[in-house]
N, C-alpha and C. Protein backbone atom coordinates (compact mmCIF):
# COMPACT_ATOMS: atom_id res chain seq x y z
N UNK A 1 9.56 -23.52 -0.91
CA UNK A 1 10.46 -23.98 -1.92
C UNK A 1 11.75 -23.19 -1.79
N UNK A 2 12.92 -23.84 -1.76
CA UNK A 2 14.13 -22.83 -1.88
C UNK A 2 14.89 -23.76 -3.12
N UNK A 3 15.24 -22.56 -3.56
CA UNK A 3 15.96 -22.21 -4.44
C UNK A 3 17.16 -21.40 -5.07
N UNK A 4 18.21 -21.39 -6.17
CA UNK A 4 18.79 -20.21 -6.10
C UNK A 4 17.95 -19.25 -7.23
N UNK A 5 18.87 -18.62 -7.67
CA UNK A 5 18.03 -17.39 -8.33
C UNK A 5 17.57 -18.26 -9.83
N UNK A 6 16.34 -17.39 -9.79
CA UNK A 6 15.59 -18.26 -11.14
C UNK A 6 14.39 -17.16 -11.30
N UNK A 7 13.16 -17.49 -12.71
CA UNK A 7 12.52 -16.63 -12.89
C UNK A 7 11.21 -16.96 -11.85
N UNK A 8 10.58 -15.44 -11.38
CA UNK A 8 9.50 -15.54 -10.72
C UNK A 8 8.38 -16.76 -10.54
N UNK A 9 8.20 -16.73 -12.10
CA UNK A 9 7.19 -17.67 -12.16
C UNK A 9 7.20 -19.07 -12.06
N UNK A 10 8.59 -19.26 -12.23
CA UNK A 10 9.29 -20.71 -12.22
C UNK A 10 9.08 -21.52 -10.59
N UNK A 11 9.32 -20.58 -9.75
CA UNK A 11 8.73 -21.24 -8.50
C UNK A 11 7.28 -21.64 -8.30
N UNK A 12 6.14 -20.78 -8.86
CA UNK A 12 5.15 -21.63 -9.06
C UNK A 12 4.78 -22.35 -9.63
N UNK A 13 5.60 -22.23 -11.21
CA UNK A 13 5.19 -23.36 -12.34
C UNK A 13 5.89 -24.98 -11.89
N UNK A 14 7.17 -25.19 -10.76
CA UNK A 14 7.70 -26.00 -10.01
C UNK A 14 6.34 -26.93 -9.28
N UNK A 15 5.35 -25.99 -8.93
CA UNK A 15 4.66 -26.09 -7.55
C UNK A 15 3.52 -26.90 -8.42
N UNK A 16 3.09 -26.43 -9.68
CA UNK A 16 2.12 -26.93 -10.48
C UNK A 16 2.60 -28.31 -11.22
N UNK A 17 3.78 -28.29 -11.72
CA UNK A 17 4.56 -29.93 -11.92
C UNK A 17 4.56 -30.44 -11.09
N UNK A 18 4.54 -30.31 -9.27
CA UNK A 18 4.96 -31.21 -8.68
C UNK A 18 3.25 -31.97 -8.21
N UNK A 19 2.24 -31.16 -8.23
CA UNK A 19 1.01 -31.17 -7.72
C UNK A 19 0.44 -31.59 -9.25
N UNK A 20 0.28 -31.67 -9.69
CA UNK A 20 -0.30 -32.11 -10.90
C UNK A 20 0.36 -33.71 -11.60
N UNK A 21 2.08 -33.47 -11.43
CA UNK A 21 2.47 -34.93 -11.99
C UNK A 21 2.84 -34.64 -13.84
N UNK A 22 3.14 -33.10 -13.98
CA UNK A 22 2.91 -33.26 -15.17
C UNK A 22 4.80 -33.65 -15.74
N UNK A 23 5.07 -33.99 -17.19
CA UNK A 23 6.28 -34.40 -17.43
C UNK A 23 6.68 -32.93 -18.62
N UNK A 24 7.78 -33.00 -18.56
CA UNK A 24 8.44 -32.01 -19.09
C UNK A 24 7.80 -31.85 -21.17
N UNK A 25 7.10 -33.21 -21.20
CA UNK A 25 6.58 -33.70 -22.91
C UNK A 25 5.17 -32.96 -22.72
N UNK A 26 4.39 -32.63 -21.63
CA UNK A 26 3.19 -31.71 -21.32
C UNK A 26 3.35 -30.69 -22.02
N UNK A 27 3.79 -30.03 -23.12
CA UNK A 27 3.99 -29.22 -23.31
C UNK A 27 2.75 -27.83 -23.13
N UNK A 28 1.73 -27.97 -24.07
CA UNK A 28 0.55 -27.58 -23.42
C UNK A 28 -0.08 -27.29 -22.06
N UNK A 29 0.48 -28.23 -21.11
CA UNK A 29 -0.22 -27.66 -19.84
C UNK A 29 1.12 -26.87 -18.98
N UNK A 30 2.07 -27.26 -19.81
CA UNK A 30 3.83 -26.08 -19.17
C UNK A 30 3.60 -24.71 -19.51
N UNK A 31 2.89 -24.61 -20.44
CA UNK A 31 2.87 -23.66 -20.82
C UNK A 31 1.74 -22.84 -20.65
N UNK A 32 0.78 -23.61 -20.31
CA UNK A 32 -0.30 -22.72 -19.38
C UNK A 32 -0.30 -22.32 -18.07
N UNK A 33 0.61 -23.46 -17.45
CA UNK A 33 1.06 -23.18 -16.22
C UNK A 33 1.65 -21.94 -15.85
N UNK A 34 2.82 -21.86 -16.88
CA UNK A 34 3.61 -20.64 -17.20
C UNK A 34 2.95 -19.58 -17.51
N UNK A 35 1.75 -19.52 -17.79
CA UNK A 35 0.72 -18.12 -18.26
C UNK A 35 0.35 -17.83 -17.11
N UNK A 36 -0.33 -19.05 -16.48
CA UNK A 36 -1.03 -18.46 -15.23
C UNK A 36 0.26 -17.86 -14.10
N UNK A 37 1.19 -18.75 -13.96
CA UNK A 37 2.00 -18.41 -13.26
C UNK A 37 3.14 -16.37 -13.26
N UNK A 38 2.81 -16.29 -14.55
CA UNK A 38 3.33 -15.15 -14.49
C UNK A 38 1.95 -14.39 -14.64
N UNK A 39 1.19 -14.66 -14.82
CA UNK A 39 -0.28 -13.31 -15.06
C UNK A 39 -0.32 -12.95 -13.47
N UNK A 40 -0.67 -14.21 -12.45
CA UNK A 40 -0.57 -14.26 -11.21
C UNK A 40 0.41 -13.71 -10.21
N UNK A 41 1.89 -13.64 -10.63
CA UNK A 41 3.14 -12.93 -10.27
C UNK A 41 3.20 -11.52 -10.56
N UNK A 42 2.37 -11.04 -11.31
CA UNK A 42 2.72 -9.62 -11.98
C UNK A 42 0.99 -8.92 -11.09
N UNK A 43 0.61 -9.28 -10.01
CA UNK A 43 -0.25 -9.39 -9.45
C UNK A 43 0.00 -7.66 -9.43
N UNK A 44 1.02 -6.86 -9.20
CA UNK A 44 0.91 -5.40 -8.72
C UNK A 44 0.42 -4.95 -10.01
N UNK A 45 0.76 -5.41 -11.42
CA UNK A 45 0.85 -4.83 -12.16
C UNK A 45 -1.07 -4.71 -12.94
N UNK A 46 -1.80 -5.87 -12.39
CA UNK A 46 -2.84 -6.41 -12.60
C UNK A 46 -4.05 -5.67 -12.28
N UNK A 47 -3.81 -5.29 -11.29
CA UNK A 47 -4.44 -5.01 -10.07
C UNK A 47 -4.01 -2.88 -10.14
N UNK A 48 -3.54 -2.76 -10.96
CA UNK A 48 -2.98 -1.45 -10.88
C UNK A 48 -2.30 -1.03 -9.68
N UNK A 49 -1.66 -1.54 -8.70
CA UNK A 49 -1.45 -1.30 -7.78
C UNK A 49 0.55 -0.48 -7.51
N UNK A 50 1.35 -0.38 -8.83
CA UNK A 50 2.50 0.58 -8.81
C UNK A 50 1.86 1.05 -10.29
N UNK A 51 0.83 1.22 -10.25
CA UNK A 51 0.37 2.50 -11.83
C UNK A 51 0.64 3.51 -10.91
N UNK A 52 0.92 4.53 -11.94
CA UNK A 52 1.46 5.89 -11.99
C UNK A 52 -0.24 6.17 -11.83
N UNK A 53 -1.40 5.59 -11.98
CA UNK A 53 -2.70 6.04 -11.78
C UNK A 53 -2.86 4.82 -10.36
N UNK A 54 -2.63 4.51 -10.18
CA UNK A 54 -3.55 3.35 -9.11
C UNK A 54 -3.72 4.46 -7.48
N UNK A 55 -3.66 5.75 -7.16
CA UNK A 55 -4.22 6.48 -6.27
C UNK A 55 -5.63 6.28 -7.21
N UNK A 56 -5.41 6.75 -8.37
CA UNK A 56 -7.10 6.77 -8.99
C UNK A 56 -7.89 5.09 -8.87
N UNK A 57 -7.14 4.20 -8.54
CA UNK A 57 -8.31 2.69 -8.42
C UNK A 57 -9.20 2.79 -6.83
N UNK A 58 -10.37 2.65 -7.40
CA UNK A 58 -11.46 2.93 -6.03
C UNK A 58 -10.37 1.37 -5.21
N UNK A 59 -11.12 1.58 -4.18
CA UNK A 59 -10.69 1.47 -2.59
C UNK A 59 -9.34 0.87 -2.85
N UNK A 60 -8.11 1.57 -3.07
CA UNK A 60 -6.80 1.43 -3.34
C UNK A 60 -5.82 0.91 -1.91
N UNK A 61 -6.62 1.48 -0.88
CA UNK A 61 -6.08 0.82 0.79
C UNK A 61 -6.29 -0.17 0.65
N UNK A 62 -7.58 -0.84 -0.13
CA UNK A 62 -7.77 -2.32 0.35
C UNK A 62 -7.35 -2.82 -1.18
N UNK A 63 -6.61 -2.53 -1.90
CA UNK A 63 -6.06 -3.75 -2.97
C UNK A 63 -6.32 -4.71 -2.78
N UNK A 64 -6.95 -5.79 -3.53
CA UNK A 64 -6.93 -7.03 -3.99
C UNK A 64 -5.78 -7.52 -4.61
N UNK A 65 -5.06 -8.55 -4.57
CA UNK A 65 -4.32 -9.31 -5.44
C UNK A 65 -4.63 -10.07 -6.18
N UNK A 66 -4.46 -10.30 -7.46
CA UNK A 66 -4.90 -12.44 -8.33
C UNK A 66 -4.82 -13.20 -7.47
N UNK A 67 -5.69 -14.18 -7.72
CA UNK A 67 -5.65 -15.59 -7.25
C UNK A 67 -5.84 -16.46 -8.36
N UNK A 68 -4.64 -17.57 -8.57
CA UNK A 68 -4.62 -18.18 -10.06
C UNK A 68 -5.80 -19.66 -9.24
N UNK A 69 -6.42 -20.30 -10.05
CA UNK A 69 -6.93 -21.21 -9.52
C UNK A 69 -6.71 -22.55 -10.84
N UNK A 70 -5.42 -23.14 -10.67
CA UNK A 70 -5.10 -23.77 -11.99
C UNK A 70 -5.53 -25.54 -11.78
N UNK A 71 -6.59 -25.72 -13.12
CA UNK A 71 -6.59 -27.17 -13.37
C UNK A 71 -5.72 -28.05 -13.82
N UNK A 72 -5.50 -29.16 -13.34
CA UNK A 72 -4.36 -30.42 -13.85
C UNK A 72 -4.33 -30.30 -15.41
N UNK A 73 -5.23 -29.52 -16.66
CA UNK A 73 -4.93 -29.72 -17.86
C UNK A 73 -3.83 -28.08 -18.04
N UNK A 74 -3.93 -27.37 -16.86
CA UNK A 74 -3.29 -26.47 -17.13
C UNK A 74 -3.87 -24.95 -16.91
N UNK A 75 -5.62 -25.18 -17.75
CA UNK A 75 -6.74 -24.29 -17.45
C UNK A 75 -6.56 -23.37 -16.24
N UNK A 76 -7.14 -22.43 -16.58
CA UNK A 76 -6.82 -21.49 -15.30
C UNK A 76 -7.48 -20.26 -15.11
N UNK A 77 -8.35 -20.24 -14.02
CA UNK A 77 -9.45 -18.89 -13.82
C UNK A 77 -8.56 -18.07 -12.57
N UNK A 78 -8.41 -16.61 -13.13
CA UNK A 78 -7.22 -15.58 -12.46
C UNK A 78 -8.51 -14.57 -11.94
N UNK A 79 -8.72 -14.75 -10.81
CA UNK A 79 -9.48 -13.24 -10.36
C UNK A 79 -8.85 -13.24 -8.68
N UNK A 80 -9.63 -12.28 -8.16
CA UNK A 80 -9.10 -11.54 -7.09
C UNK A 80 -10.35 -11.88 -5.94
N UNK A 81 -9.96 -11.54 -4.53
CA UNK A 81 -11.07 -11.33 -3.67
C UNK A 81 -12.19 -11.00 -3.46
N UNK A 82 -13.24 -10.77 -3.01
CA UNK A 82 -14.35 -9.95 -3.46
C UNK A 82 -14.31 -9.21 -2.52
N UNK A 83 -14.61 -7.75 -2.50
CA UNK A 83 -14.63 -6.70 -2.00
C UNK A 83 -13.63 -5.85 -1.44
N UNK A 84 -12.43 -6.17 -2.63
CA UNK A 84 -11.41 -5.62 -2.57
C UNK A 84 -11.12 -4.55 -3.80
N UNK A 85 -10.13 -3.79 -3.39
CA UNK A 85 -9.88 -2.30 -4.78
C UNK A 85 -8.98 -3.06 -5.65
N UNK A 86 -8.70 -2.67 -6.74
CA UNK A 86 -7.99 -2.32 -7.67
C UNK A 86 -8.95 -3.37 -8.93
């Protein structure tokens, strides 16, 4: 996707309107989109991975990131890899 400057999450919540079909009157699923989309973006912050503690998250070399996995109503299950740190 290119774009000019805009908020983080807005490039994926783009990605979820265009794959889903939803209309700007969705309000409900824009706005879940928008949850998942920034819970998922703030992935360092999630994951402890720039904490002033994240040396302390067991296996911290191998960080995990979120993975948003979002349904067409908007729904959305946020977890990470398996057998990864943070």
């Amino acid at each position: 996707m290119i774009t000019g400057r805009c908020v983080d999450s807005a490039v994926t919540l783009g990605a979820l309107i265009h794959a889903f079909g939803w209309s700007m009157d969705d309000h409900d699923a824009l706005a879940a989109g928008t949850l998942s989309a920034t819970s998922s973006n703030a992935a360092h912050s999630a994951t402890a991975a720039i904490s002033p503690i994240g040396a302390l998250v067991p296996d911290y070399d191998n960080m995990g990131f979120p993975v948003a996995e979002v349904s067409s109503d908007g729904a959305f299950v946020l977890g990470k890899p398996d057998g990864t740190g943070g």
